[in-house]
PDB file of N, CA and C in Angstrom:
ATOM      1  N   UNK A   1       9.664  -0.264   3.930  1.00  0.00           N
ATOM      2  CA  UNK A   1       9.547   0.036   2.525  1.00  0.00           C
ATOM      3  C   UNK A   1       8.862   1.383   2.320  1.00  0.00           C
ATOM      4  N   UNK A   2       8.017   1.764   3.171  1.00  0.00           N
ATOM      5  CA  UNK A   2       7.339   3.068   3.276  1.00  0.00           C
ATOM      6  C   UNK A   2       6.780   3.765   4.029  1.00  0.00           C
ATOM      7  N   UNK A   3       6.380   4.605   4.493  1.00  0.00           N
ATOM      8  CA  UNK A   3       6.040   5.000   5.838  1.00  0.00           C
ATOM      9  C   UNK A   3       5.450   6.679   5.393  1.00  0.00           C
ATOM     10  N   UNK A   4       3.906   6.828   6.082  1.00  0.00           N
ATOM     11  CA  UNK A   4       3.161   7.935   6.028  1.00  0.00           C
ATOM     12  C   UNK A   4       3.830   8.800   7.327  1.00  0.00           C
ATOM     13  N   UNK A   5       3.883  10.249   6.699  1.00  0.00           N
ATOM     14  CA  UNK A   5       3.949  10.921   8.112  1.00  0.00           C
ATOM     15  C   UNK A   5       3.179  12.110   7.421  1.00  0.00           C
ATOM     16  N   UNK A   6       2.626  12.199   9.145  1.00  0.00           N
ATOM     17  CA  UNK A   6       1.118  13.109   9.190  1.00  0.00           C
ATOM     18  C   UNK A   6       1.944  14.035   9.949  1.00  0.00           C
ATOM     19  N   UNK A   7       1.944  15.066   9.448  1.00  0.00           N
ATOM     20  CA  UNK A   7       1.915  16.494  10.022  1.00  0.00           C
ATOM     21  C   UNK A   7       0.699  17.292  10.880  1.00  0.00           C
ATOM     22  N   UNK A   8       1.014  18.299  11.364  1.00  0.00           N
ATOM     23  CA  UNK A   8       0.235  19.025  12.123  1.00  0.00           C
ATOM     24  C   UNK A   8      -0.973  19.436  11.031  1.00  0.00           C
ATOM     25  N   UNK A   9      -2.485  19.681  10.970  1.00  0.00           N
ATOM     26  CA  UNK A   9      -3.559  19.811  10.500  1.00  0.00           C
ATOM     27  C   UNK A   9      -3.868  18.673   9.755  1.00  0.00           C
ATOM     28  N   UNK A  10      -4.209  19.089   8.445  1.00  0.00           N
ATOM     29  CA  UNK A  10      -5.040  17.788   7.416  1.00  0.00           C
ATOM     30  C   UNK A  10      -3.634  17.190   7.171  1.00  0.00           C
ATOM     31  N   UNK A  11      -2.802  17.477   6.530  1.00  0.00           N
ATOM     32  CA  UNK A  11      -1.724  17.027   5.795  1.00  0.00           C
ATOM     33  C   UNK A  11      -0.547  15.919   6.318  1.00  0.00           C
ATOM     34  N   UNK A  12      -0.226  15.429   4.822  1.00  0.00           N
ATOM     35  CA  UNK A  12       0.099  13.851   5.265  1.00  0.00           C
ATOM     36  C   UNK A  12       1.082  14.068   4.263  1.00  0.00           C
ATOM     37  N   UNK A  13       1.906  13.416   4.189  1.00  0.00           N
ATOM     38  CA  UNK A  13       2.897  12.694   2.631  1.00  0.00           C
ATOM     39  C   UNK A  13       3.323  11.051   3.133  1.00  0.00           C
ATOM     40  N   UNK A  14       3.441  10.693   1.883  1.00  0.00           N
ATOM     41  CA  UNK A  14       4.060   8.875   1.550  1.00  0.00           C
ATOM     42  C   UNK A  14       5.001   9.143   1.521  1.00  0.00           C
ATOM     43  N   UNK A  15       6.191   8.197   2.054  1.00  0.00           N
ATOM     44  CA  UNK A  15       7.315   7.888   1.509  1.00  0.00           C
ATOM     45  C   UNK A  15       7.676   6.450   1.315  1.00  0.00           C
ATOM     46  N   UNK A  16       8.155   6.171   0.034  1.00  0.00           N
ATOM     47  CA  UNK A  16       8.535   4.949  -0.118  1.00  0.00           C
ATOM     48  C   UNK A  16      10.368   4.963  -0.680  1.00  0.00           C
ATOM     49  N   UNK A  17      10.538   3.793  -0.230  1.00  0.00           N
ATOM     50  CA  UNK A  17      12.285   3.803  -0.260  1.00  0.00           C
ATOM     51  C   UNK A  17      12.989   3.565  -1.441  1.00  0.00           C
ATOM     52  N   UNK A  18      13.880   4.236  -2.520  1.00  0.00           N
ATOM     53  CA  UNK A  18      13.816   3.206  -3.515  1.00  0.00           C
ATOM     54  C   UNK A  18      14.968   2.543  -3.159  1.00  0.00           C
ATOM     55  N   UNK A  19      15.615   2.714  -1.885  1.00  0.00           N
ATOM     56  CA  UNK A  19      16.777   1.450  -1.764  1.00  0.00           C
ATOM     57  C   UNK A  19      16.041   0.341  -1.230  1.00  0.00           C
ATOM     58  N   UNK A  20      15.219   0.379  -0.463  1.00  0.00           N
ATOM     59  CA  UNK A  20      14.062  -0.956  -0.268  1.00  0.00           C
ATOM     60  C   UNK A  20      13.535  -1.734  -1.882  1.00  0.00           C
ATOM     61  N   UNK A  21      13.024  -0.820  -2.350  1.00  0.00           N
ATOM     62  CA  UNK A  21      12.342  -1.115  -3.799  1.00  0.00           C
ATOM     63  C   UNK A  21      13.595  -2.192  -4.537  1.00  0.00           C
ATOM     64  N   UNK A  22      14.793  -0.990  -4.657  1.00  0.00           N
ATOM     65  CA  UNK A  22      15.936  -2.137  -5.278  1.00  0.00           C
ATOM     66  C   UNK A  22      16.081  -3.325  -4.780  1.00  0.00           C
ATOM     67  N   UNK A  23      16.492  -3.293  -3.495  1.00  0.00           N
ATOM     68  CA  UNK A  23      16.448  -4.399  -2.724  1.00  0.00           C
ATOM     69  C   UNK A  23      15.696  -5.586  -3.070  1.00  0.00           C
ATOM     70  N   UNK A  24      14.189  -5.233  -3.407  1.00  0.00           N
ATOM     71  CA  UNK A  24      13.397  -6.506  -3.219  1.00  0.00           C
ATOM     72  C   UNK A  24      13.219  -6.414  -4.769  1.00  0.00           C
ATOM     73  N   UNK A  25      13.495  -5.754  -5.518  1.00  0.00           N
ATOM     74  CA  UNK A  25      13.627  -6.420  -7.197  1.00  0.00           C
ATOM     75  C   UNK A  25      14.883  -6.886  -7.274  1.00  0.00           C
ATOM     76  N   UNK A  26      15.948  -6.599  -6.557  1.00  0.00           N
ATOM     77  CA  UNK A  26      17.438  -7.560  -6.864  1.00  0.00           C
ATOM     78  C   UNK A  26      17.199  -9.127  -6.238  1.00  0.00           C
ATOM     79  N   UNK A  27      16.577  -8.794  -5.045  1.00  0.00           N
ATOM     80  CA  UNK A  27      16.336 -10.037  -4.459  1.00  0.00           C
ATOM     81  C   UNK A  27      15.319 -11.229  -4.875  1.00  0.00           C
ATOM     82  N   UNK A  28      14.312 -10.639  -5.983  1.00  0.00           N
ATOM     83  CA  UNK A  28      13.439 -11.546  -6.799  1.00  0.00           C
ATOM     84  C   UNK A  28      14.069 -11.757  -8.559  1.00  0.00           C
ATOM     85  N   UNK A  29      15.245 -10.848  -8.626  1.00  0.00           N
ATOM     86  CA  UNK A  29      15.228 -11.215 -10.022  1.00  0.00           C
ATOM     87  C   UNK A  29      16.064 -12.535 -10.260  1.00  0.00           C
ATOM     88  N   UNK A  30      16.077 -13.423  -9.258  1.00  0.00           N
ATOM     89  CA  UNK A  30      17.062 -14.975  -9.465  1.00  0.00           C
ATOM     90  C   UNK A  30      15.780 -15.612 -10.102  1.00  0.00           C
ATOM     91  N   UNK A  31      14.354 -15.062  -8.951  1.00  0.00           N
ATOM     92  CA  UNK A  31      13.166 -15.909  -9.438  1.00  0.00           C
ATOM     93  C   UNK A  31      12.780 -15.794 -10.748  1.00  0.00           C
ATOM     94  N   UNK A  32      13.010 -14.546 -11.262  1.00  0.00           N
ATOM     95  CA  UNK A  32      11.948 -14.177 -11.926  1.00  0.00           C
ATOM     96  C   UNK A  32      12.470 -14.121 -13.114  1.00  0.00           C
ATOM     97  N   UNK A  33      12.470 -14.805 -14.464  1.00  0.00           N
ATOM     98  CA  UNK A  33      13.299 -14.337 -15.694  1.00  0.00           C
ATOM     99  C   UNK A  33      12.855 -13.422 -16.422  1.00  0.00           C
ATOM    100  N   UNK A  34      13.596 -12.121 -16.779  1.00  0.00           N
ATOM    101  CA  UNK A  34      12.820 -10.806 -17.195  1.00  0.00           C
ATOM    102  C   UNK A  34      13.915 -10.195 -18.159  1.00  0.00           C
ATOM    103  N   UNK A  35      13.616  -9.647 -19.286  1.00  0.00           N
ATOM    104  CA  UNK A  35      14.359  -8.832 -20.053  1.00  0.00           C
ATOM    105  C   UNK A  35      14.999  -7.796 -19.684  1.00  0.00           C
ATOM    106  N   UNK A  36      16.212  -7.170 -19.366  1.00  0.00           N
ATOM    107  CA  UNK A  36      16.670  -6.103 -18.257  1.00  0.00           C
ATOM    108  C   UNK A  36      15.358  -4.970 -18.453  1.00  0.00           C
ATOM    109  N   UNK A  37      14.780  -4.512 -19.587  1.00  0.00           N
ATOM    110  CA  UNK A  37      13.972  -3.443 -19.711  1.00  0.00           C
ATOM    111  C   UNK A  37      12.803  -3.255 -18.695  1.00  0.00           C
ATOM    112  N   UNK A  38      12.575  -5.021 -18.012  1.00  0.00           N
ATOM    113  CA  UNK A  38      11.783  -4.905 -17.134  1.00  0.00           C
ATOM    114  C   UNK A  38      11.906  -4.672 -15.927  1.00  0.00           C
ATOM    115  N   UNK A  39      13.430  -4.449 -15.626  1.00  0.00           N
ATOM    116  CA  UNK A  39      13.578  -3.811 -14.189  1.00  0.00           C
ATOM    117  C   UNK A  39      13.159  -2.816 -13.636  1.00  0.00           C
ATOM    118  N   UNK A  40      13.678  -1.240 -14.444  1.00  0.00           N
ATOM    119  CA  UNK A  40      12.357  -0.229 -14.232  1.00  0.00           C
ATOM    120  C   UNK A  40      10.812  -0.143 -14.234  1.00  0.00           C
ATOM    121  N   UNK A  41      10.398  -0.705 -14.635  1.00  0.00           N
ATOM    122  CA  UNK A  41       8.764  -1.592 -14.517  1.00  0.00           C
ATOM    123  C   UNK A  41       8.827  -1.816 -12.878  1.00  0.00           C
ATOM    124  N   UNK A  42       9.160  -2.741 -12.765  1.00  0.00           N
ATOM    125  CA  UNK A  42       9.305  -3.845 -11.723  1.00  0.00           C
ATOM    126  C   UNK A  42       9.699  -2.565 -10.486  1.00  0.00           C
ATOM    127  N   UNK A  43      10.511  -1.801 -10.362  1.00  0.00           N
ATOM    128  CA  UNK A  43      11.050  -1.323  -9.499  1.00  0.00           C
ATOM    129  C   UNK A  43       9.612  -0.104  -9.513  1.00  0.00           C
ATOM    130  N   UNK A  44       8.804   0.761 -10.488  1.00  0.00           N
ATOM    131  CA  UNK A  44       7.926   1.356 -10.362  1.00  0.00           C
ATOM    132  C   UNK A  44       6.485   0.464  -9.660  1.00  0.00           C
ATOM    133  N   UNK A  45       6.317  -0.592 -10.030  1.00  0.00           N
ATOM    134  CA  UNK A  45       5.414  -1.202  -9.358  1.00  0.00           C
ATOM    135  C   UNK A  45       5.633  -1.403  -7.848  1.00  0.00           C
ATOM    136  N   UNK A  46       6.995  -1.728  -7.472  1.00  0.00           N
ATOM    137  CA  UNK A  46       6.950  -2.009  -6.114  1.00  0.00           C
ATOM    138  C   UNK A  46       6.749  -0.470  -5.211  1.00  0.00           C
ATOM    139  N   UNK A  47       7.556   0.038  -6.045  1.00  0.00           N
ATOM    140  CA  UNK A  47       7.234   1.743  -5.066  1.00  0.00           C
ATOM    141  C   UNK A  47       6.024   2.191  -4.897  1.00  0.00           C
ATOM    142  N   UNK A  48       4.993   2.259  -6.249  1.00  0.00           N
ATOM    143  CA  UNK A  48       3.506   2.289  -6.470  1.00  0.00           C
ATOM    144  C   UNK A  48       3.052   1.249  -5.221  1.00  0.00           C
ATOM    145  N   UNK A  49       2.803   0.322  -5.148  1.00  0.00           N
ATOM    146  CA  UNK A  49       2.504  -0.343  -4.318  1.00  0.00           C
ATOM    147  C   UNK A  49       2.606   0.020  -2.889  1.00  0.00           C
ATOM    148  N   UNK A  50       3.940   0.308  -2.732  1.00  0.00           N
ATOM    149  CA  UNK A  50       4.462   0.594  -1.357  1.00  0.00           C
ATOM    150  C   UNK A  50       3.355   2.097  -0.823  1.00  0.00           C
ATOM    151  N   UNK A  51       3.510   2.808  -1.493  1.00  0.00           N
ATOM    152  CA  UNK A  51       3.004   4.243  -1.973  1.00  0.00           C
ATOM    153  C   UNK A  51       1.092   4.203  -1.722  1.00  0.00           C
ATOM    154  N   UNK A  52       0.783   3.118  -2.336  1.00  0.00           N
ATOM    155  CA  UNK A  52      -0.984   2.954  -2.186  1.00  0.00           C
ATOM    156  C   UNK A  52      -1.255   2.719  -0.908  1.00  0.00           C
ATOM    157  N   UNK A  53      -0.420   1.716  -0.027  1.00  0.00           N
ATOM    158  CA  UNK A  53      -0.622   1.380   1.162  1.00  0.00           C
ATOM    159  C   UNK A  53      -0.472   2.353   1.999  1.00  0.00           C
ATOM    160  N   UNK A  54       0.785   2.998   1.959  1.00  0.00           N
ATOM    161  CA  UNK A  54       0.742   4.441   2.756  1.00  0.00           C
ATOM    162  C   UNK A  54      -0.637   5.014   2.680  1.00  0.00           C
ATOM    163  N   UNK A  55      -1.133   5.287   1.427  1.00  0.00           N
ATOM    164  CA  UNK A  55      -2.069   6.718   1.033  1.00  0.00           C
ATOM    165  C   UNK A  55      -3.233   5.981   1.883  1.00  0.00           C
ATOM    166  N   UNK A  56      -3.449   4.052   1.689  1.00  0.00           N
ATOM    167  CA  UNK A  56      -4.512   3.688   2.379  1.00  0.00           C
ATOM    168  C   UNK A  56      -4.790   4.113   3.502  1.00  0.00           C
ATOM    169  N   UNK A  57      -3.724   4.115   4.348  1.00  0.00           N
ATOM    170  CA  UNK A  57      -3.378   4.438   6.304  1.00  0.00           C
ATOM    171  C   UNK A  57      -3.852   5.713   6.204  1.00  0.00           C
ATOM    172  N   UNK A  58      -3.516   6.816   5.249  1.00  0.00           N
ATOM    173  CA  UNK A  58      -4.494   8.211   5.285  1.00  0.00           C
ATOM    174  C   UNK A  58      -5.349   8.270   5.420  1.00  0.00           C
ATOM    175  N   UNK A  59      -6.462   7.681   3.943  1.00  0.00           N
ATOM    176  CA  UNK A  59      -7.828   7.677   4.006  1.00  0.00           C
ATOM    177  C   UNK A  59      -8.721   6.831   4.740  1.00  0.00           C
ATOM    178  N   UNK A  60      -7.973   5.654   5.354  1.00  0.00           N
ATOM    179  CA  UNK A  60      -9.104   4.896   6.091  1.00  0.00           C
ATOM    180  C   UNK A  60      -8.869   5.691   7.527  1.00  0.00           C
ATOM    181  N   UNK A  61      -7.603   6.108   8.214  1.00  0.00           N
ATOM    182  CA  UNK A  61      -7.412   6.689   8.721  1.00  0.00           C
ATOM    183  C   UNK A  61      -7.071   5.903   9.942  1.00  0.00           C
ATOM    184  N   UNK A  62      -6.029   5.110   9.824  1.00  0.00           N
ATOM    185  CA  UNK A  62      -5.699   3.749  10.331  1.00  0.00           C
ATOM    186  C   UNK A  62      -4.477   3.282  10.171  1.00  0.00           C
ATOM    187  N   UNK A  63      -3.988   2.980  11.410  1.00  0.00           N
ATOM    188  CA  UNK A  63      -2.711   2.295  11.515  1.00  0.00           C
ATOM    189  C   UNK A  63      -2.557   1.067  11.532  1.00  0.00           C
ATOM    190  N   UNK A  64      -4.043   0.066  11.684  1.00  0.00           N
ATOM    191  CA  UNK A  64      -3.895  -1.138  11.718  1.00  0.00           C
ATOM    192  C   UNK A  64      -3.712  -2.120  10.094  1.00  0.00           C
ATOM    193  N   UNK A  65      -3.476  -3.060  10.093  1.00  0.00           N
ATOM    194  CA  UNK A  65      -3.899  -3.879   9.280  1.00  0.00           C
ATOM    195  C   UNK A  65      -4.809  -4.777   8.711  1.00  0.00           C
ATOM    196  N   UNK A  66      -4.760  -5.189   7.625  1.00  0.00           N
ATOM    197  CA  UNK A  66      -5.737  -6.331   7.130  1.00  0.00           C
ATOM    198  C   UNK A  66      -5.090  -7.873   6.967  1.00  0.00           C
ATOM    199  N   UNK A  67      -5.436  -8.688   7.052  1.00  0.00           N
ATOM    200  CA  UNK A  67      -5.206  -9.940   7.242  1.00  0.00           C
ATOM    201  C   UNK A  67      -5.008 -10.106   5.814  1.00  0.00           C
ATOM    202  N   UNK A  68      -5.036  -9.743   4.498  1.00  0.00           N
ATOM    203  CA  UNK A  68      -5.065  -9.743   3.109  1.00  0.00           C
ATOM    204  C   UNK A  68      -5.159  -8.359   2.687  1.00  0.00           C
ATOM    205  N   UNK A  69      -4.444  -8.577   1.050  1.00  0.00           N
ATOM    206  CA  UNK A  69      -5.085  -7.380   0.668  1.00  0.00           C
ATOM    207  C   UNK A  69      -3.785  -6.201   0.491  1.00  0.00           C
ATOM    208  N   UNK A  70      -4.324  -4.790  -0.244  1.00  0.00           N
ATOM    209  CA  UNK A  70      -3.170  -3.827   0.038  1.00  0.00           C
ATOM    210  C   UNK A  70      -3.035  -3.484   1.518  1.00  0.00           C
ATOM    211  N   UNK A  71      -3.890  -3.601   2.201  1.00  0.00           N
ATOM    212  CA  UNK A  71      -3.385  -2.794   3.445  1.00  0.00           C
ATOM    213  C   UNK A  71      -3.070  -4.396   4.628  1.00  0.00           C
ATOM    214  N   UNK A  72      -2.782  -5.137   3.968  1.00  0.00           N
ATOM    215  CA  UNK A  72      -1.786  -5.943   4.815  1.00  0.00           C
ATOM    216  C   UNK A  72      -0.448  -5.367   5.346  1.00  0.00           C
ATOM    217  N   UNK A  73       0.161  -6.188   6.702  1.00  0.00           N
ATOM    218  CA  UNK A  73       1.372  -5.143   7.114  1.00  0.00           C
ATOM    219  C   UNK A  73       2.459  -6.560   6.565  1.00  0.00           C
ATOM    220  N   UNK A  74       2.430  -7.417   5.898  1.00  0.00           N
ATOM    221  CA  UNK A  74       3.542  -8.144   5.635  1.00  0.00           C
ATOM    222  C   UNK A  74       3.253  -9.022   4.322  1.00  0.00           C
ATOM    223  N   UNK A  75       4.159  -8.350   3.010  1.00  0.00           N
ATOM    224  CA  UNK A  75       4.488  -8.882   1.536  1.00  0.00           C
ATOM    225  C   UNK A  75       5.635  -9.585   1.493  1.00  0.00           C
ATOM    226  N   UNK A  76       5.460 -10.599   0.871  1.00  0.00           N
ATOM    227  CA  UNK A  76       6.900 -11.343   0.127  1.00  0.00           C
ATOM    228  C   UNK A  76       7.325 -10.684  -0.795  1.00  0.00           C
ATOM    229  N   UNK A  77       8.705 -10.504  -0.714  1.00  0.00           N
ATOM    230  CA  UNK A  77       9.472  -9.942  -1.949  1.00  0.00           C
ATOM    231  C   UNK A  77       9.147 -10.377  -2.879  1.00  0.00           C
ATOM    232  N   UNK A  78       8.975 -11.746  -3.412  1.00  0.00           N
ATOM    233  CA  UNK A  78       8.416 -12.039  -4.679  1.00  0.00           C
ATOM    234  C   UNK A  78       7.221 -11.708  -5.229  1.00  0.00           C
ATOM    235  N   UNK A  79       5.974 -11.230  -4.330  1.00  0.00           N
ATOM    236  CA  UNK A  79       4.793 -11.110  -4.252  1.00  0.00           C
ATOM    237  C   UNK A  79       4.534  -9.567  -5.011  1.00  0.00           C
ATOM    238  N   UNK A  80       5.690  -8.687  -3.891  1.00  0.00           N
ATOM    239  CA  UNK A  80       5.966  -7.317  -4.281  1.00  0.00           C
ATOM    240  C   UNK A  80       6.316  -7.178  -5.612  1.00  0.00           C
ATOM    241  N   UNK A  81       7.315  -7.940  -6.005  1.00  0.00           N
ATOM    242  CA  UNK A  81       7.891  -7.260  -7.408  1.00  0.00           C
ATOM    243  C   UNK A  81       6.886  -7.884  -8.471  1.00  0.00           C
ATOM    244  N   UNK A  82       6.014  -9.013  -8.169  1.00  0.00           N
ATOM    245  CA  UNK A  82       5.078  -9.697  -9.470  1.00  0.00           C
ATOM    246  C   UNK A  82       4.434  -8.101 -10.055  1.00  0.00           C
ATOM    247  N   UNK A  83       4.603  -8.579 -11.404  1.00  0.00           N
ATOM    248  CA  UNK A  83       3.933  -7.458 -12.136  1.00  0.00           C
ATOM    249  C   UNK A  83       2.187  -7.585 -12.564  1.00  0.00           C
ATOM    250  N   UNK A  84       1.661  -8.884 -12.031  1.00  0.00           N
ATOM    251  CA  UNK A  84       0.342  -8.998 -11.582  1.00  0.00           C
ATOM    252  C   UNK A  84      -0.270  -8.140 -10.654  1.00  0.00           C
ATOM    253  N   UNK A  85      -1.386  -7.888 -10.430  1.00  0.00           N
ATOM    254  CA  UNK A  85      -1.850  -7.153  -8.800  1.00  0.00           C
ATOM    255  C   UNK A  85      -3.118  -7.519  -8.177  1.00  0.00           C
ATOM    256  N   UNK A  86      -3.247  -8.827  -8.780  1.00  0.00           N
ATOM    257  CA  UNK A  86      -4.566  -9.314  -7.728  1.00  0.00           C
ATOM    258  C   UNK A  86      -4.875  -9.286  -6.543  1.00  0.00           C
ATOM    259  N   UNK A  87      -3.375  -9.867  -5.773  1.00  0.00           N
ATOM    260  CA  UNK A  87      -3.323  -9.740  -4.168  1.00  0.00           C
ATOM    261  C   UNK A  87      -3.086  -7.959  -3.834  1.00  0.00           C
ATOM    262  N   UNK A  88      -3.168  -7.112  -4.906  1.00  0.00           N
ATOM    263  CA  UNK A  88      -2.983  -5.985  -4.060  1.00  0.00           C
ATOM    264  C   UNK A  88      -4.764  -4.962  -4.019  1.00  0.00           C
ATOM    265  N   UNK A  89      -5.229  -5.889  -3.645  1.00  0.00           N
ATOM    266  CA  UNK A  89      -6.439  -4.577  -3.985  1.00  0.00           C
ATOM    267  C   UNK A  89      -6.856  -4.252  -2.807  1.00  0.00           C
ATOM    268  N   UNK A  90      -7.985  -3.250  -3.073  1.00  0.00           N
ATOM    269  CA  UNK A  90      -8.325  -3.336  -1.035  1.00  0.00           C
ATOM    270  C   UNK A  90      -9.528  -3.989  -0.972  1.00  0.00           C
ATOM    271  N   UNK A  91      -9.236  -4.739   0.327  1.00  0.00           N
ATOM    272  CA  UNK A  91     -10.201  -5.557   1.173  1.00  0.00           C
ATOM    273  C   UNK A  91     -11.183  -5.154   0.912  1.00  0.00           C
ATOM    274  N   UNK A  92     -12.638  -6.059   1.264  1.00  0.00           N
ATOM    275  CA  UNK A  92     -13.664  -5.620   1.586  1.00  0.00           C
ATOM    276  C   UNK A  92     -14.422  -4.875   2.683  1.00  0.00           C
ATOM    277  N   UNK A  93     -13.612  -4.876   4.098  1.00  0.00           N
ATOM    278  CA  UNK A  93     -14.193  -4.319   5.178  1.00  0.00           C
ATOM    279  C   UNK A  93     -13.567  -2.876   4.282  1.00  0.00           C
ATOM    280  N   UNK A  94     -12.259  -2.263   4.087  1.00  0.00           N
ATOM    281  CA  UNK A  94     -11.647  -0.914   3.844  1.00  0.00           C
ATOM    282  C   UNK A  94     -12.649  -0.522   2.540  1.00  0.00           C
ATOM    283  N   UNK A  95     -12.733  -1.079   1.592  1.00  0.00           N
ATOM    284  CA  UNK A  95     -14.061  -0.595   0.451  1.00  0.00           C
ATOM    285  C   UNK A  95     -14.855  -0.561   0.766  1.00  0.00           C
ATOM    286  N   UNK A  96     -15.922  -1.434   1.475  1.00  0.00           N
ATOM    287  CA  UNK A  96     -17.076  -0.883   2.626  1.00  0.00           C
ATOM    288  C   UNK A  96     -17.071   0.294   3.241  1.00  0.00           C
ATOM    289  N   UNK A  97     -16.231   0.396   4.369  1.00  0.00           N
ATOM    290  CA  UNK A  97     -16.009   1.980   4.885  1.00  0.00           C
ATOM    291  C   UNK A  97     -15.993   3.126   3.754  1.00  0.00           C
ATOM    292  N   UNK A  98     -14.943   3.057   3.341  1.00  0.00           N
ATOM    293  CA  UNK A  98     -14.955   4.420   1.950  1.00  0.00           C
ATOM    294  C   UNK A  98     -15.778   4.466   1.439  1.00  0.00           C
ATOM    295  N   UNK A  99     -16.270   3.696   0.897  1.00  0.00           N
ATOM    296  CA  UNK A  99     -17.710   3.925   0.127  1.00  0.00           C
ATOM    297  C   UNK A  99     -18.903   4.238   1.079  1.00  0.00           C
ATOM    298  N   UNK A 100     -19.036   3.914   2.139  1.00  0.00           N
ATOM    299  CA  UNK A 100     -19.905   4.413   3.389  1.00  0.00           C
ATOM    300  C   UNK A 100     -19.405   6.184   3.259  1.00  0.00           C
ATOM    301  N   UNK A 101     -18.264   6.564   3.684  1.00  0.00           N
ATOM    302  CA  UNK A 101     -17.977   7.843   3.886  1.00  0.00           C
ATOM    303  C   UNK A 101     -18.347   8.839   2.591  1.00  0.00           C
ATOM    304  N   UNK A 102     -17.867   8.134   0.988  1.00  0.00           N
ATOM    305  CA  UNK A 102     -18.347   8.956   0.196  1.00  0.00           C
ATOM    306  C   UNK A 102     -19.724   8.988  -0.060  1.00  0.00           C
ATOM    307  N   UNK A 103     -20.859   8.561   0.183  1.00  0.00           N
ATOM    308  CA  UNK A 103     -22.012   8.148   0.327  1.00  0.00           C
ATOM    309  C   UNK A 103     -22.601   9.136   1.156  1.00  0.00           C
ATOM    310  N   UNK A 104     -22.149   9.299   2.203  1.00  0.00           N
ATOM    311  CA  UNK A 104     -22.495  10.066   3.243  1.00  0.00           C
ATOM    312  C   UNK A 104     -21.618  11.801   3.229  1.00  0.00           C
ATOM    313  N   UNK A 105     -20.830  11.212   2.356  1.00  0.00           N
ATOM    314  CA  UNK A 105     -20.748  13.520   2.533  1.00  0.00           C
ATOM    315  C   UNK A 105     -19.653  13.626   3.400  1.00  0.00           C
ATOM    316  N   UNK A 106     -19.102  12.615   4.153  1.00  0.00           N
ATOM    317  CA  UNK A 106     -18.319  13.240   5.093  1.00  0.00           C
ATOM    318  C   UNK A 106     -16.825  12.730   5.047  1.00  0.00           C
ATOM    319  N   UNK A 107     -16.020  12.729   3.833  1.00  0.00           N
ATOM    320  CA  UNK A 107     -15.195  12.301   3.578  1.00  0.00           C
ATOM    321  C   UNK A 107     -14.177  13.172   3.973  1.00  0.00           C
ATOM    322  N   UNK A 108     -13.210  13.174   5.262  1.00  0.00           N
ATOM    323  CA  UNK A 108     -12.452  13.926   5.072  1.00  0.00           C
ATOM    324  C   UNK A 108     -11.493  13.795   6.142  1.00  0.00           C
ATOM    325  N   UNK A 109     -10.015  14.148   7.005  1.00  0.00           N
ATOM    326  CA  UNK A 109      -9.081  13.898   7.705  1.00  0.00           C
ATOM    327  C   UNK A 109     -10.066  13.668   8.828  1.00  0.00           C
ATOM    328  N   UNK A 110     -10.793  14.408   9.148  1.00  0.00           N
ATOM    329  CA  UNK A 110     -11.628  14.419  10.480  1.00  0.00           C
ATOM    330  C   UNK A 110     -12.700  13.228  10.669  1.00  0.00           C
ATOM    331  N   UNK A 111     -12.922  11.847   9.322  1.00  0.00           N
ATOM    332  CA  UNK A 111     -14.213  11.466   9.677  1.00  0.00           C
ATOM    333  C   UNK A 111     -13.728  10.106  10.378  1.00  0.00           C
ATOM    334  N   UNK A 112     -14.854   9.400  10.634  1.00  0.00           N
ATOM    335  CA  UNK A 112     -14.547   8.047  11.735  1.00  0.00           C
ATOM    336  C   UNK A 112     -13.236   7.246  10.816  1.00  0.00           C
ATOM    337  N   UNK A 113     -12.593   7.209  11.798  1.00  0.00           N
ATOM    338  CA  UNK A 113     -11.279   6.153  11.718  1.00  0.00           C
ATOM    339  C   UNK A 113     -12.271   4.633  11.401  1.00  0.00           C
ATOM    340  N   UNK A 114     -11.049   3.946  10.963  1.00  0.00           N
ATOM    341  CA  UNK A 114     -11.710   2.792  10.144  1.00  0.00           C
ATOM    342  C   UNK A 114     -10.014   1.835  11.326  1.00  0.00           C
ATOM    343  N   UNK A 115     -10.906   0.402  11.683  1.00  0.00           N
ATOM    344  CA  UNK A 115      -9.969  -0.195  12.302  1.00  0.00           C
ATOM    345  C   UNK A 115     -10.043  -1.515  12.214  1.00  0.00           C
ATOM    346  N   UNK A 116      -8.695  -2.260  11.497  1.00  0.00           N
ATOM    347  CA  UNK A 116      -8.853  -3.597  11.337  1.00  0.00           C
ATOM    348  C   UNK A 116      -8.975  -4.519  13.228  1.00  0.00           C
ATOM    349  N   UNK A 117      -9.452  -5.846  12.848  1.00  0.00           N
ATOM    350  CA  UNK A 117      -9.389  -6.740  14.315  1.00  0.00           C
ATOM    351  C   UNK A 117      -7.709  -6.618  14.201  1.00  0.00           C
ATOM    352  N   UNK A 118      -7.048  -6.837  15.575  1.00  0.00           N
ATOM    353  CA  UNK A 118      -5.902  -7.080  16.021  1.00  0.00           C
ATOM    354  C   UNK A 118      -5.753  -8.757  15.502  1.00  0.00           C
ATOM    355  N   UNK A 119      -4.584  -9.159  14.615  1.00  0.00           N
ATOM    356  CA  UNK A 119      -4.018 -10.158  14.264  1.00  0.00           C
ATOM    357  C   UNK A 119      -2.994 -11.027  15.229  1.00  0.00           C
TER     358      UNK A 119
END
């Protein structure tokens, strides 16, 4: 659905798919009863979503995952397209760290990598 690529120095970009995105709003809209107007909604949330998790893998500076949370490595399509976002926030170990780093001054491509336990 999305995938960070880090270039040579600081620099990074997100990409998220919107044929993935379609995909998993065609594939939830049997569940979900919605006024057509809410498809573009629905299809911006899942990309947004897709898109935060990337940017997460930047700033924590981490390829692993969280067992919950945005920086989990596996969503249900239905989960994705809900226009709720409780299950998407970040964890507490990944808000711990960041807030450690901005605290400390040293926020930046170069500071300690942040690493979930192996699942």
């Amino acid at each position: 659905m999305g995938e960070l690529v880090r270039y040579e120095g600081d620099g990074a970009f997100a990409i998220a798919s919107l044929t993935g995105a379609r995909r998993i709003v065609d594939e939830t809209r049997f569940l979900i009863v919605d006024p057509p107007q809410t498809h573009d909604r629905r299809m911006g949330v899942v990309l947004g979503r897709a898109v935060a998790h990337e940017i997460g893998h930047f700033l924590l500076q981490t390829n692993t995952h969280a067992p919950d949370g945005l920086m989990r490595a596996r969503i249900l399509a239905s989960e994705f397209a809900d226009l709720r976002g409780e299950s998407f926030r970040l964890d507490k170990a990944a808000e711990a760290h960041l807030a450690a780093l901005a605290a400390s001054g040293t926020f930046s491509v170069d500071a300690q990598p942040f690493s979930y336990e192996p699942q």
